[in-house]
C-alpha atoms as a PDB file:
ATOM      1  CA  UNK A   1      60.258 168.160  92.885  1.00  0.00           C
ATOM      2  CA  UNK A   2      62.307 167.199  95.752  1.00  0.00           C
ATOM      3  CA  UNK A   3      59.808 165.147  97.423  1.00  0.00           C
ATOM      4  CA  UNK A   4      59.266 163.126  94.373  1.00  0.00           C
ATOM      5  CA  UNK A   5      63.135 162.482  94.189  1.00  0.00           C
ATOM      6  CA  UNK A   6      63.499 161.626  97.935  1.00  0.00           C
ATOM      7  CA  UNK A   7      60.464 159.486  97.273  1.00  0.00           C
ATOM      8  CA  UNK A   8      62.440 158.062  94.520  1.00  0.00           C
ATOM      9  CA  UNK A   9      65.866 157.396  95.849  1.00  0.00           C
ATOM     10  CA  UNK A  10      63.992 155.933  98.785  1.00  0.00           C
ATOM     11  CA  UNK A  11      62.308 153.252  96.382  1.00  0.00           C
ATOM     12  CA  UNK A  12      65.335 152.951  94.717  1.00  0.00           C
ATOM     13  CA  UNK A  13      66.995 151.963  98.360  1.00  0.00           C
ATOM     14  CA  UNK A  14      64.434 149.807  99.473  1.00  0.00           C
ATOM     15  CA  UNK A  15      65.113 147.941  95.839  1.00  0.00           C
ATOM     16  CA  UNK A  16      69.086 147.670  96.135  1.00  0.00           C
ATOM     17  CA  UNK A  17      67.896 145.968  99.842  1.00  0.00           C
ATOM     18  CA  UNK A  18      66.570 143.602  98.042  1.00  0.00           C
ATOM     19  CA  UNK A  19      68.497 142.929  95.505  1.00  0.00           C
ATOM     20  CA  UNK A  20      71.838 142.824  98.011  1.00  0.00           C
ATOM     21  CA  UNK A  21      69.565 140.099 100.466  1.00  0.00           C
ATOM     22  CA  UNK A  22      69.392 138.407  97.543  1.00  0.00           C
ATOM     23  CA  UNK A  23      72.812 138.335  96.216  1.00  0.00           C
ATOM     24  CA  UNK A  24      73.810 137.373  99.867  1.00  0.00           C
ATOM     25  CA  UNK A  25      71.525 134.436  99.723  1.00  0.00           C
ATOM     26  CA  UNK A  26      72.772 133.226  96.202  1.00  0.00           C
ATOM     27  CA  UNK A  27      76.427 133.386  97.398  1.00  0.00           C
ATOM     28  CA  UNK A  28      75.581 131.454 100.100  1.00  0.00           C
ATOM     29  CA  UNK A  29      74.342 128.368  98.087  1.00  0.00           C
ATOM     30  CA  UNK A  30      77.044 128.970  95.450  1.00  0.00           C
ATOM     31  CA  UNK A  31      79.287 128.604  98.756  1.00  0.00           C
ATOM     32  CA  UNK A  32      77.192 125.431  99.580  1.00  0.00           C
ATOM     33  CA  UNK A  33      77.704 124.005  96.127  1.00  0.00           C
ATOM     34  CA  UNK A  34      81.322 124.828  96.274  1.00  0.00           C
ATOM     35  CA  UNK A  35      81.699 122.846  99.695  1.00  0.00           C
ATOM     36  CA  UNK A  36      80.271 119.815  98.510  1.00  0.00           C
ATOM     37  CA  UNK A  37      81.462 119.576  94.954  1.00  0.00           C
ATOM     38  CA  UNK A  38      84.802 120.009  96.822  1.00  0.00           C
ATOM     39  CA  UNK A  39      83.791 116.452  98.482  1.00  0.00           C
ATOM     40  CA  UNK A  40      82.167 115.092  95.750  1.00  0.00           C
ATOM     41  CA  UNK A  41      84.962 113.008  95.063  1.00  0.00           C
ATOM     42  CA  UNK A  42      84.917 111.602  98.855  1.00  0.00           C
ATOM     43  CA  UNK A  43      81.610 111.264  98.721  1.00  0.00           C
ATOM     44  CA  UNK A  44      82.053 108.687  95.783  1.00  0.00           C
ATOM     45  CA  UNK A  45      84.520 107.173  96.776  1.00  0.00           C
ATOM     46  CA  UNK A  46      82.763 106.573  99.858  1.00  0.00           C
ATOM     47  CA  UNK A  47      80.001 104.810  98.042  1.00  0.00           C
ATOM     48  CA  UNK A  48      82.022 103.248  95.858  1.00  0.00           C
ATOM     49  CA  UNK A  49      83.809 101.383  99.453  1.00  0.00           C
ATOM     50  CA  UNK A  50      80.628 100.537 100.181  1.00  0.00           C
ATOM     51  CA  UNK A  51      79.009  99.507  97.487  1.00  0.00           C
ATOM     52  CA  UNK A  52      82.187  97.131  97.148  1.00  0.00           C
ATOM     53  CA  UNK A  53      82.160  95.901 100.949  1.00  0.00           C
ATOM     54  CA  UNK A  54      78.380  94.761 100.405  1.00  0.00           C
ATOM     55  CA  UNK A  55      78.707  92.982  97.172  1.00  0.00           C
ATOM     56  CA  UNK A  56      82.025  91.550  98.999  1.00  0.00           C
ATOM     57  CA  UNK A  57      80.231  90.215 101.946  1.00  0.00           C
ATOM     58  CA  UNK A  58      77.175  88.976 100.387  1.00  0.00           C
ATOM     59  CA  UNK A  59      79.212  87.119  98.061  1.00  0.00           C
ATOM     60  CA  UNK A  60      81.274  85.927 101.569  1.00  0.00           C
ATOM     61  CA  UNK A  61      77.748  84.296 102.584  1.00  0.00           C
ATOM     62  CA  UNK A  62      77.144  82.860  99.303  1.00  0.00           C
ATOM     63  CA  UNK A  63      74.846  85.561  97.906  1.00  0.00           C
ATOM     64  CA  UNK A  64      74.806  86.066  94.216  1.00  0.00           C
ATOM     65  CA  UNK A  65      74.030  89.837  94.548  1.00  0.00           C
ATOM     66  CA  UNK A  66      72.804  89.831  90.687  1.00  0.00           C
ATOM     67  CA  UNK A  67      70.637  86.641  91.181  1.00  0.00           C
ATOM     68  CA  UNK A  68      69.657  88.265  94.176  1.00  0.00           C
ATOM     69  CA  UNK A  69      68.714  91.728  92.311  1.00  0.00           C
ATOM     70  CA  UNK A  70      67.285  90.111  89.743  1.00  0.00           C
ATOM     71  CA  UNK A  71      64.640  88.345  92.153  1.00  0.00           C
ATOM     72  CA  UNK A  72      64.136  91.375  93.981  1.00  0.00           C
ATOM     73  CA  UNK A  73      62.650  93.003  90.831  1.00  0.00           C
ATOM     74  CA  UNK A  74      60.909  90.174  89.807  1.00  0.00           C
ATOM     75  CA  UNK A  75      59.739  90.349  93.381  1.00  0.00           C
ATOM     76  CA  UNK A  76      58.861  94.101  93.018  1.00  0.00           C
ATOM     77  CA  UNK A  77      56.813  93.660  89.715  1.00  0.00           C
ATOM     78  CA  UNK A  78      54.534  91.018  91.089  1.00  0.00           C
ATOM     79  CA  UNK A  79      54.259  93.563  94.344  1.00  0.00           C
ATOM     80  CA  UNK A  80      53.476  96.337  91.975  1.00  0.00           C
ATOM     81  CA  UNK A  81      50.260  93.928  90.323  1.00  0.00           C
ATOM     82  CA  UNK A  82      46.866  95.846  91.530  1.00  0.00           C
ATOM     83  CA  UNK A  83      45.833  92.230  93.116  1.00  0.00           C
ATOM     84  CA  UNK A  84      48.857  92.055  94.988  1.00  0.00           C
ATOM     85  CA  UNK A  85      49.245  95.723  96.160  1.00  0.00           C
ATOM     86  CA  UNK A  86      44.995  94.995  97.264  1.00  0.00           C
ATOM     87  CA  UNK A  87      46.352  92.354  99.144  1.00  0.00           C
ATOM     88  CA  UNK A  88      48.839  94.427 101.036  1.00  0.00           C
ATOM     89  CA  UNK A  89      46.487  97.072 101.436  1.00  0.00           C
ATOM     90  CA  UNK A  90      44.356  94.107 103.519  1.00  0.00           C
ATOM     91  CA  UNK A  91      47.445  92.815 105.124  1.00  0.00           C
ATOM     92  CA  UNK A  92      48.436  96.460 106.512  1.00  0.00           C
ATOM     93  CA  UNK A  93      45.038  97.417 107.520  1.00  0.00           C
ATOM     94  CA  UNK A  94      44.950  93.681 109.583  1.00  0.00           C
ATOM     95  CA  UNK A  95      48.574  94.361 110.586  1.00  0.00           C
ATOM     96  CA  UNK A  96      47.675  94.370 114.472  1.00  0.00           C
ATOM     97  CA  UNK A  97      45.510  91.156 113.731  1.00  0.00           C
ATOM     98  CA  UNK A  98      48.342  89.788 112.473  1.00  0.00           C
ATOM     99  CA  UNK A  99      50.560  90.959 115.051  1.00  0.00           C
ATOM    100  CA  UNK A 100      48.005  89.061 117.545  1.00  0.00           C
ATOM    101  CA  UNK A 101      48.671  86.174 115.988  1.00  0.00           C
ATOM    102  CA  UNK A 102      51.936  86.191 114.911  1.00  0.00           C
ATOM    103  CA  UNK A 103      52.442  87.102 119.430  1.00  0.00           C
ATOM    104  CA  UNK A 104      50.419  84.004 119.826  1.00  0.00           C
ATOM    105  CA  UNK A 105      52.550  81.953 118.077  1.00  0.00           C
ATOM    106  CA  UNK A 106      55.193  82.473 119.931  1.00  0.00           C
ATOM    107  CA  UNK A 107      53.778  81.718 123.163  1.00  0.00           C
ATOM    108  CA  UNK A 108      52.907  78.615 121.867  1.00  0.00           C
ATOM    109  CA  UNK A 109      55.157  75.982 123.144  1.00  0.00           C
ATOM    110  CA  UNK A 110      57.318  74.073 120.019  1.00  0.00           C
ATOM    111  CA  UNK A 111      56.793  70.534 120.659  1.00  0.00           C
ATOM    112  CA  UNK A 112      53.300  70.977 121.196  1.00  0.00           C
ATOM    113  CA  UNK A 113      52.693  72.620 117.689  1.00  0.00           C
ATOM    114  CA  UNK A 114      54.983  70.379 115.827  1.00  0.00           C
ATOM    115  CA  UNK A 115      52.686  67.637 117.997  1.00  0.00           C
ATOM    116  CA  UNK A 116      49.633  69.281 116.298  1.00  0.00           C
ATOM    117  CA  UNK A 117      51.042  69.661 112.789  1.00  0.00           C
ATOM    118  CA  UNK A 118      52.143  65.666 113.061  1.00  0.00           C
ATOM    119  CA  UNK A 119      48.576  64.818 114.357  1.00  0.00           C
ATOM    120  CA  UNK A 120      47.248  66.572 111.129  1.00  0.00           C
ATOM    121  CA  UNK A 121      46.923  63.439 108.535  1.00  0.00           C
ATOM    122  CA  UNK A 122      45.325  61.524 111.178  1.00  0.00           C
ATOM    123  CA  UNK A 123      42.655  64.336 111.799  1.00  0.00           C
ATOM    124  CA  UNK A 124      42.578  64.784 108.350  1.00  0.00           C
ATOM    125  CA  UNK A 125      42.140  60.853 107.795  1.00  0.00           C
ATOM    126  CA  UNK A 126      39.452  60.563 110.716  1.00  0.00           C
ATOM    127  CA  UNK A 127      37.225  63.755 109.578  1.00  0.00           C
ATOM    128  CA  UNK A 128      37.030  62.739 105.761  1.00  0.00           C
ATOM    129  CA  UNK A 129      34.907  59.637 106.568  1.00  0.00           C
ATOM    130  CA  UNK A 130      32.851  61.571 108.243  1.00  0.00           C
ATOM    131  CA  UNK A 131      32.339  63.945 106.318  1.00  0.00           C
ATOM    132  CA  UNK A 132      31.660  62.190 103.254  1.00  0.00           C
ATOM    133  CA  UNK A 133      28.892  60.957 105.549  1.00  0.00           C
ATOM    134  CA  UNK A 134      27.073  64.107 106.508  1.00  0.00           C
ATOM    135  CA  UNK A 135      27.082  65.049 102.851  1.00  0.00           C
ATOM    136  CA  UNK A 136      25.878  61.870 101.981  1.00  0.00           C
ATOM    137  CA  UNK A 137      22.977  61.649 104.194  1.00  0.00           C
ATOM    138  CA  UNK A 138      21.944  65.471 103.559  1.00  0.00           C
ATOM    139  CA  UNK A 139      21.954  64.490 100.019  1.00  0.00           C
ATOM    140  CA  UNK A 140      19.586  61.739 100.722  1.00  0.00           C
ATOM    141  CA  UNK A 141      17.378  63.472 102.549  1.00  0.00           C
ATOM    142  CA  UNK A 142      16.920  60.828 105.639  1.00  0.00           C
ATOM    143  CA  UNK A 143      13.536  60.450 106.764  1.00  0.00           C
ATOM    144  CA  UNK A 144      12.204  60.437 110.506  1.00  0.00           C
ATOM    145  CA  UNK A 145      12.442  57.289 112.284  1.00  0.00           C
ATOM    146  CA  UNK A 146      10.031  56.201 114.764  1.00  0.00           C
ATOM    147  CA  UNK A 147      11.086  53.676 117.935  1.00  0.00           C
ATOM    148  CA  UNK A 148      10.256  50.401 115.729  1.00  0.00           C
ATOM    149  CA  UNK A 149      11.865  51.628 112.740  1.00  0.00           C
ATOM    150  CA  UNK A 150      15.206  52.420 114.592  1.00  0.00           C
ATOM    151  CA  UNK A 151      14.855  48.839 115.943  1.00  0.00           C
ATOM    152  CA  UNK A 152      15.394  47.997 112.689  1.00  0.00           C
ATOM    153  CA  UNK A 153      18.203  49.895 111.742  1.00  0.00           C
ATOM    154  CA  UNK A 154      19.645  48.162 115.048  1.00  0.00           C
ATOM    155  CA  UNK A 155      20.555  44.787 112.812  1.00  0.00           C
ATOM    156  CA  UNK A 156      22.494  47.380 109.769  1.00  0.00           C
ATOM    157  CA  UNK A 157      26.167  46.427 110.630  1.00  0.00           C
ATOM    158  CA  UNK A 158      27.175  49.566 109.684  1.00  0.00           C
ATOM    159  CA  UNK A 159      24.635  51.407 112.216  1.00  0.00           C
ATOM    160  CA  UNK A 160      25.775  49.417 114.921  1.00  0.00           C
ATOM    161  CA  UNK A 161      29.502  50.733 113.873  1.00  0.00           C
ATOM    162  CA  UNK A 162      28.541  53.908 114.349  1.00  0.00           C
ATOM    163  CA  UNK A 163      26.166  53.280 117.338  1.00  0.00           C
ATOM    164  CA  UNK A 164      29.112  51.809 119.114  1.00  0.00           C
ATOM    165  CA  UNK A 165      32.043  54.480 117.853  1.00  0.00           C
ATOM    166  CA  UNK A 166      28.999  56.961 119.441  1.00  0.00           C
ATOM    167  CA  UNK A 167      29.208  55.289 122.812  1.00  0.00           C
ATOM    168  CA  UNK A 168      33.073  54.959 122.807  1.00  0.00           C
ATOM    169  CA  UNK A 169      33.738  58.747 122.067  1.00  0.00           C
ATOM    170  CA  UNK A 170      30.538  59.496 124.473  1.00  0.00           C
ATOM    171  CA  UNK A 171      32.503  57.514 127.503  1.00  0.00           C
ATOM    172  CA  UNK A 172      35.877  58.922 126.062  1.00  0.00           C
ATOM    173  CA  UNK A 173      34.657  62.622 126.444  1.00  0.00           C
ATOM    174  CA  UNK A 174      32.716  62.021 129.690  1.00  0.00           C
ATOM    175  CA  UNK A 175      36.165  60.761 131.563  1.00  0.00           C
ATOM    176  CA  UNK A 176      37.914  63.691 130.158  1.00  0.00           C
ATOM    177  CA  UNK A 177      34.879  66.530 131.315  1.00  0.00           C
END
């Protein structure tokens, strides 16, 4: 019988062990909880300072913080759209792509680009001619033309327009190559 006592009491030890390690461990978070529901109020008020500082100094710069918060969900609910989060997706898995370019911008001297983006309606106004033109004669379907027949085409004012805007750009490109 004394064995099975001993064996007991021992059991009974090894439980009280436990259940001190764990009383230990829920005074320490009560502790915990005690500490920072003692700051609580600090912490508030804290965030509270903040929160007033922010709305001050947007306001400073001429920031309606609710027009502002009201865009930024409107923002956030055409973000949260499937087609829009896809896009995203694309944009983030192109992000060094885009970082590339982005770099490349930058290099890119001002004056030069602004230079481009001026030259723009007259590239535009130049290539729309001719492109009208390719379309037009793919559409219909030009037919070979042997040496007499482009002799002919030779008196078409508007072939020799072209013939002669050839030669020009030819002699433009060769002085610059």
């Amino acid at each position: 019988m004394a064995d099975v006592s001993e064996t007991s009491l021992d059991a009974l030890a090894t439980r009280l062990d436990s259940l001190e390690a764990k009383l230990d461990r829920l005074t320490d978070a009560l502790t915990a909880v005690t500490n920072f529901s003692g700051r609580a109020g600090l912490l508030a008020d804290a965030a509270g300072d903040t929160a007033a500082w922010a709305w001050n100094e947007a306001e400073a710069r001429g920031i309606d913080p609710i027009a502002r918060g009201q865009d930024a969900i409107a923002l956030a609910e055409r973000l949260s759209e499937p087609e829009q989060m896809a896009l995203v997706g694309k944009l983030l898995d192109r992000a060094d792509l885009l970082h590339d370019t982005l770099d490349a911008l930058d290099a890119v001297d001002a004056s030069a680009l602004q230079a481009l983006v001026g030259a723009a309606p007259e590239v535009v106004a130049f290539a729309n001619p001719a492109t009208e033109a390719l379309v037009e004669a793919r559409a219909a379907g030009a037919a070979p033309v042997g040496p007499i027949g482009a002799l002919f085409k030779l008196s078409d004012p508007d072939v020799q327009k072209a013939i002669g805007f050839s030669l020009a750009m030819a002699k433009s490109l060769g002085q610059r190559l």
